[in-house]
C-alpha atoms as a PDB file:
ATOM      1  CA  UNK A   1     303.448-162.364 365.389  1.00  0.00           C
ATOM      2  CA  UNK A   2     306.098-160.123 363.412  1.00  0.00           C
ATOM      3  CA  UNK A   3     307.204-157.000 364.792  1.00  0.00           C
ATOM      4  CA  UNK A   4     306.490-155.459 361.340  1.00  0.00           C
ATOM      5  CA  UNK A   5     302.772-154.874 360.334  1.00  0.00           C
ATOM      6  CA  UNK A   6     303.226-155.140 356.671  1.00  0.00           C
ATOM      7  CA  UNK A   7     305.020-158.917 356.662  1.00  0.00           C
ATOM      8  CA  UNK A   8     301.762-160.300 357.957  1.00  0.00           C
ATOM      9  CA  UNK A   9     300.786-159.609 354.472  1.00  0.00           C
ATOM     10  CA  UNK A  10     303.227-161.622 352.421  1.00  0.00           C
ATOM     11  CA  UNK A  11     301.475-164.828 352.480  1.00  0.00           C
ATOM     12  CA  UNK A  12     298.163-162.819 350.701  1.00  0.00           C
ATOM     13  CA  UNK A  13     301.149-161.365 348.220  1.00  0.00           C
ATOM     14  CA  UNK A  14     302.678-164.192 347.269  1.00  0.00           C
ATOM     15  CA  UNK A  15     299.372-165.787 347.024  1.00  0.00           C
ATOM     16  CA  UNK A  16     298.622-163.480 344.018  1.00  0.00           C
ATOM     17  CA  UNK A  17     301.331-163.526 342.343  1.00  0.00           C
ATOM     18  CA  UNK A  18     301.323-167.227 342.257  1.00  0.00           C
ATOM     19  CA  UNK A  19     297.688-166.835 341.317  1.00  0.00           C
ATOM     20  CA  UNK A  20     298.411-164.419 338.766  1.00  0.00           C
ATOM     21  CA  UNK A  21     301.041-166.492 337.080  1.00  0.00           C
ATOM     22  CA  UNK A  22     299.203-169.831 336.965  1.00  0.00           C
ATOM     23  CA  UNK A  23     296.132-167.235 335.277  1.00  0.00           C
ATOM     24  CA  UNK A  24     298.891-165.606 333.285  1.00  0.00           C
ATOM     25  CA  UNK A  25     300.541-168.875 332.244  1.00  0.00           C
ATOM     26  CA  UNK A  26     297.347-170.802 331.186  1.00  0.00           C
ATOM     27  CA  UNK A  27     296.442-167.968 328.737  1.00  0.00           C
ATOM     28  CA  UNK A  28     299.968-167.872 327.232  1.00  0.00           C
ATOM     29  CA  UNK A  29     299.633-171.603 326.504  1.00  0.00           C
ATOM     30  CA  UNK A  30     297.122-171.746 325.082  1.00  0.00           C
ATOM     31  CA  UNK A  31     297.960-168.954 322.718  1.00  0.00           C
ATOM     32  CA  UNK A  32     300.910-170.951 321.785  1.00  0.00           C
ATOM     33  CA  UNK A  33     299.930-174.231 321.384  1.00  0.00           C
ATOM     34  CA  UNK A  34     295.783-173.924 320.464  1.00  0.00           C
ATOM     35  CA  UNK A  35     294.875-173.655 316.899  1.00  0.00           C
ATOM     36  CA  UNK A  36     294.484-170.639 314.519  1.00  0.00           C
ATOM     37  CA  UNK A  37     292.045-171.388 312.264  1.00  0.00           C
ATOM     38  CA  UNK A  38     289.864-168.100 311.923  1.00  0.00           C
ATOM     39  CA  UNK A  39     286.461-169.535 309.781  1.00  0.00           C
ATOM     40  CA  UNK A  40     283.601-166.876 309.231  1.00  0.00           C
ATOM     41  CA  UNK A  41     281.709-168.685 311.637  1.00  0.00           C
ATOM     42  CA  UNK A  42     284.575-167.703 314.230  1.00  0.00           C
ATOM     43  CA  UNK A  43     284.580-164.274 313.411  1.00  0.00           C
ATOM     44  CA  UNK A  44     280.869-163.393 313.597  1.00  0.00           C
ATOM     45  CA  UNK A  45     279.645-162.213 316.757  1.00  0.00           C
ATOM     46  CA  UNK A  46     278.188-163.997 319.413  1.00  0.00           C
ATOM     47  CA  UNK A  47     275.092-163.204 320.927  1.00  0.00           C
ATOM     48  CA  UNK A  48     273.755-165.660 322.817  1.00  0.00           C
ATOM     49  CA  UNK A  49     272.992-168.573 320.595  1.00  0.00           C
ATOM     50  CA  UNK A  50     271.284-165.882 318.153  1.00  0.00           C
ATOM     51  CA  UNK A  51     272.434-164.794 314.985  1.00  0.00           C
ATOM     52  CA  UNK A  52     272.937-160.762 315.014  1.00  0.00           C
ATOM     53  CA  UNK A  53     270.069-158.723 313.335  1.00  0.00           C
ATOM     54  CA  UNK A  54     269.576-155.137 312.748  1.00  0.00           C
ATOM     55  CA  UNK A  55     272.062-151.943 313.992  1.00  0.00           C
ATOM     56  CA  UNK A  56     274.247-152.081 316.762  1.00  0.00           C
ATOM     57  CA  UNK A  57     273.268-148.594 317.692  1.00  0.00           C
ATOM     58  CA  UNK A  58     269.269-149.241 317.984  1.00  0.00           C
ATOM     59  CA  UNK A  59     267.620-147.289 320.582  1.00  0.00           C
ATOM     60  CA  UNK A  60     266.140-149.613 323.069  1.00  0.00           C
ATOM     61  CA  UNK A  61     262.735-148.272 325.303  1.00  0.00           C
ATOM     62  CA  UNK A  62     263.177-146.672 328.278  1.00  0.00           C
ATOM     63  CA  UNK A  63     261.228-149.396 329.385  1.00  0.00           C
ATOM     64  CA  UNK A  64     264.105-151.567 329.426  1.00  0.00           C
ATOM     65  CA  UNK A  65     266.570-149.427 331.410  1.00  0.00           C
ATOM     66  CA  UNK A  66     263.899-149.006 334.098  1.00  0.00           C
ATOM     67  CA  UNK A  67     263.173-152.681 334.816  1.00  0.00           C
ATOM     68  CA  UNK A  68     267.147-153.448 334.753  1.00  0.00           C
ATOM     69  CA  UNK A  69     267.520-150.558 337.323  1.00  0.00           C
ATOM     70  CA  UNK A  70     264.424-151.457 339.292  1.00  0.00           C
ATOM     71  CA  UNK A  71     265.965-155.087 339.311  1.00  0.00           C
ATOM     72  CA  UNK A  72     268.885-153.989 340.804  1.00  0.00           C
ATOM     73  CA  UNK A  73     267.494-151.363 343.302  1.00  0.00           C
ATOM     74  CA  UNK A  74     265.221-154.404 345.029  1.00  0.00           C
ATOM     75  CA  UNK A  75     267.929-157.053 344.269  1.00  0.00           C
ATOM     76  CA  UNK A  76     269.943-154.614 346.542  1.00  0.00           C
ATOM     77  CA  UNK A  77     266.886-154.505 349.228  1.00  0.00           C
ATOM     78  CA  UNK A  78     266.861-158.060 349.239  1.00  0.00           C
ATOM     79  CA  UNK A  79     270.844-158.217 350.024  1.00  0.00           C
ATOM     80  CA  UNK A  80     269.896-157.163 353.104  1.00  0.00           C
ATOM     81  CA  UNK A  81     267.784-159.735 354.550  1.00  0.00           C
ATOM     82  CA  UNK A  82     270.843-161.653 354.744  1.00  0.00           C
ATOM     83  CA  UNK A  83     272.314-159.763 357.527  1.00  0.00           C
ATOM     84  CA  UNK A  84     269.232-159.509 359.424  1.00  0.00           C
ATOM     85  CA  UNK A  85     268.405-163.276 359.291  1.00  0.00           C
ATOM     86  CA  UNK A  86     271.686-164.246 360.518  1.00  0.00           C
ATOM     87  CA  UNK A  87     271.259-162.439 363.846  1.00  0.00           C
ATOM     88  CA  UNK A  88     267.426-162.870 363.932  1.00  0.00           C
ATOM     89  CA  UNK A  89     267.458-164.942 367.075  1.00  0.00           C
ATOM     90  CA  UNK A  90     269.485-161.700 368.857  1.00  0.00           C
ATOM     91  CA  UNK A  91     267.572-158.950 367.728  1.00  0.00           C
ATOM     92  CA  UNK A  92     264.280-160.550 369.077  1.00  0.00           C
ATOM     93  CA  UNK A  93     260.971-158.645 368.672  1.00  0.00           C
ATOM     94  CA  UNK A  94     262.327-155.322 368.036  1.00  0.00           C
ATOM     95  CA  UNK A  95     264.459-156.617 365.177  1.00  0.00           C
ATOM     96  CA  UNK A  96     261.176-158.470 363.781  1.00  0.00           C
ATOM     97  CA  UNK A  97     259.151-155.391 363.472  1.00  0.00           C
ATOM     98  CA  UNK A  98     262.152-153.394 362.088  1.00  0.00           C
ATOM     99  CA  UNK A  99     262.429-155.689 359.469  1.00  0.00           C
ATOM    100  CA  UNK A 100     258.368-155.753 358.836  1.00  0.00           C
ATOM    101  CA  UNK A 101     258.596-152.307 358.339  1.00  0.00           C
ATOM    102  CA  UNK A 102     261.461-152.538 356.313  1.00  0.00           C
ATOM    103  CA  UNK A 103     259.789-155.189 354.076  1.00  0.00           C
ATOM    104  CA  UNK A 104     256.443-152.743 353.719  1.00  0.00           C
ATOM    105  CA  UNK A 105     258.147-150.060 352.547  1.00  0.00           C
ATOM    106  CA  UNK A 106     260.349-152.348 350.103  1.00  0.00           C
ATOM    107  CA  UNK A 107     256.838-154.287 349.228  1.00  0.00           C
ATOM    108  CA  UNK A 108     255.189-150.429 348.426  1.00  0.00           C
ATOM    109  CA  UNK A 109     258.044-149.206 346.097  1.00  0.00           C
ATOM    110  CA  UNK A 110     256.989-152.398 344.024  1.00  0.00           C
ATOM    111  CA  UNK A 111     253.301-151.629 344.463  1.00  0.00           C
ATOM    112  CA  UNK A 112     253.902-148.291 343.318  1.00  0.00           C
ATOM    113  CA  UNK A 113     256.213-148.997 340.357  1.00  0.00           C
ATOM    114  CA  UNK A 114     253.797-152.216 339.749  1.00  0.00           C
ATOM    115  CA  UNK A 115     250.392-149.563 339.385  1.00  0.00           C
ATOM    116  CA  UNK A 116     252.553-147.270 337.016  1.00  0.00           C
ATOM    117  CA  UNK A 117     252.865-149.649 334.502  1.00  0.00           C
ATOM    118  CA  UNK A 118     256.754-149.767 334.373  1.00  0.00           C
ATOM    119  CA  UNK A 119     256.603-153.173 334.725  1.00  0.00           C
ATOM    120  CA  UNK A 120     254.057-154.003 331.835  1.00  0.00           C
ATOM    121  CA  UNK A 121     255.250-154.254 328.805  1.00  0.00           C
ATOM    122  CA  UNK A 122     252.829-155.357 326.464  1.00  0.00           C
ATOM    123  CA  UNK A 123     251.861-151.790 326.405  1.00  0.00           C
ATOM    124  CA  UNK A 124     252.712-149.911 323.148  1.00  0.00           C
ATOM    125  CA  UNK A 125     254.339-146.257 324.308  1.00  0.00           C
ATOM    126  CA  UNK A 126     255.835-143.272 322.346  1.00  0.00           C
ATOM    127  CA  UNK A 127     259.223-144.157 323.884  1.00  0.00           C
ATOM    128  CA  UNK A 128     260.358-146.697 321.759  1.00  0.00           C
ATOM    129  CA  UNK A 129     262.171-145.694 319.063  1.00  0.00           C
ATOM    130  CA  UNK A 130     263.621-148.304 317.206  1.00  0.00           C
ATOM    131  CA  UNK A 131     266.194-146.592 314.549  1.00  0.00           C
ATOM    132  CA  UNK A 132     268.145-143.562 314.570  1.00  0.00           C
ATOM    133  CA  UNK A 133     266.504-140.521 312.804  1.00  0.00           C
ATOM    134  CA  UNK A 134     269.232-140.021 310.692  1.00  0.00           C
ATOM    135  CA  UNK A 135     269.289-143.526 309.320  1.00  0.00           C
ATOM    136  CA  UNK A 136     267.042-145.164 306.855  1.00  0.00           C
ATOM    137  CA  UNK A 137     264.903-147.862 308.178  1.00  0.00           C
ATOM    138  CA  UNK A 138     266.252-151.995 308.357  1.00  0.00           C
ATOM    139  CA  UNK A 139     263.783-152.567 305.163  1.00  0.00           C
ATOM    140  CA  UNK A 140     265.074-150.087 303.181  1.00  0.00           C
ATOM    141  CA  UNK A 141     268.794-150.646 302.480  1.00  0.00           C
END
């Protein structure tokens, strides 16, 4: 082992630079030697498979934002079964019913959010507001 702390760190150094010139040298290629033909098809943009409609600033319901957050909040909870299960055999009983009670209260935050409605969205609410108020409509232009 070297008598100084920060050489046992030059391996994981030069193992990114090395990294980030083989990155840096493939893009730099291939900006050199790949073709620049720009077509309209090129320069429209993507989105997913789907040809753009309608404003890039449309208001979206707040519907939306709470399913993606409610995603990750129990994709988070779930993260943490991982742990558990790989020393399941150590914690015995007492790490069974720690996790049961874990999993009740995760399984009643979905209950909960479930008998609001957040997660039904065939529902037609106030909050969705699809242009600006200081636009004209899609139809109209």
């Amino acid at each position: 082992m070297p008598d100084n702390y920060l050489a046992s760190y030059l391996p994981l150094l030069i193992q990114f630079l090395l990294v980030g010139a083989i990155a840096g040298g493939m893009v730099t290629l291939s900006w050199l030697i790949g073709k620049h033909k720009n077509t309209a098809a090129k320069l429209m943009p993507y989105e997913c498979g789907m040809a753009p409609v309608g404003d890039a600033r449309q208001r979206f319901s707040v519907k939306f934002y709470l399913v993606a957050m409610l995603f990750i909040l129990f994709d988070v909870e779930a993260i943490f079964l991982y742990p558990w299960a790989v020393i399941f055999r150590e914690l015995k009983m007492f790490g069974f019913w720690e996790m049961l009670i874990y999993v009740l209260v995760v399984l009643g935050g979905f209950i909960y959010v479930w008998k609001k409605g957040v997660l039904d969205w065939s529902r037609a609410d106030s909050d969705q507001i699809v242009a600006l108020p200081d636009r004209a409509p899609a139809g109209s232009r």
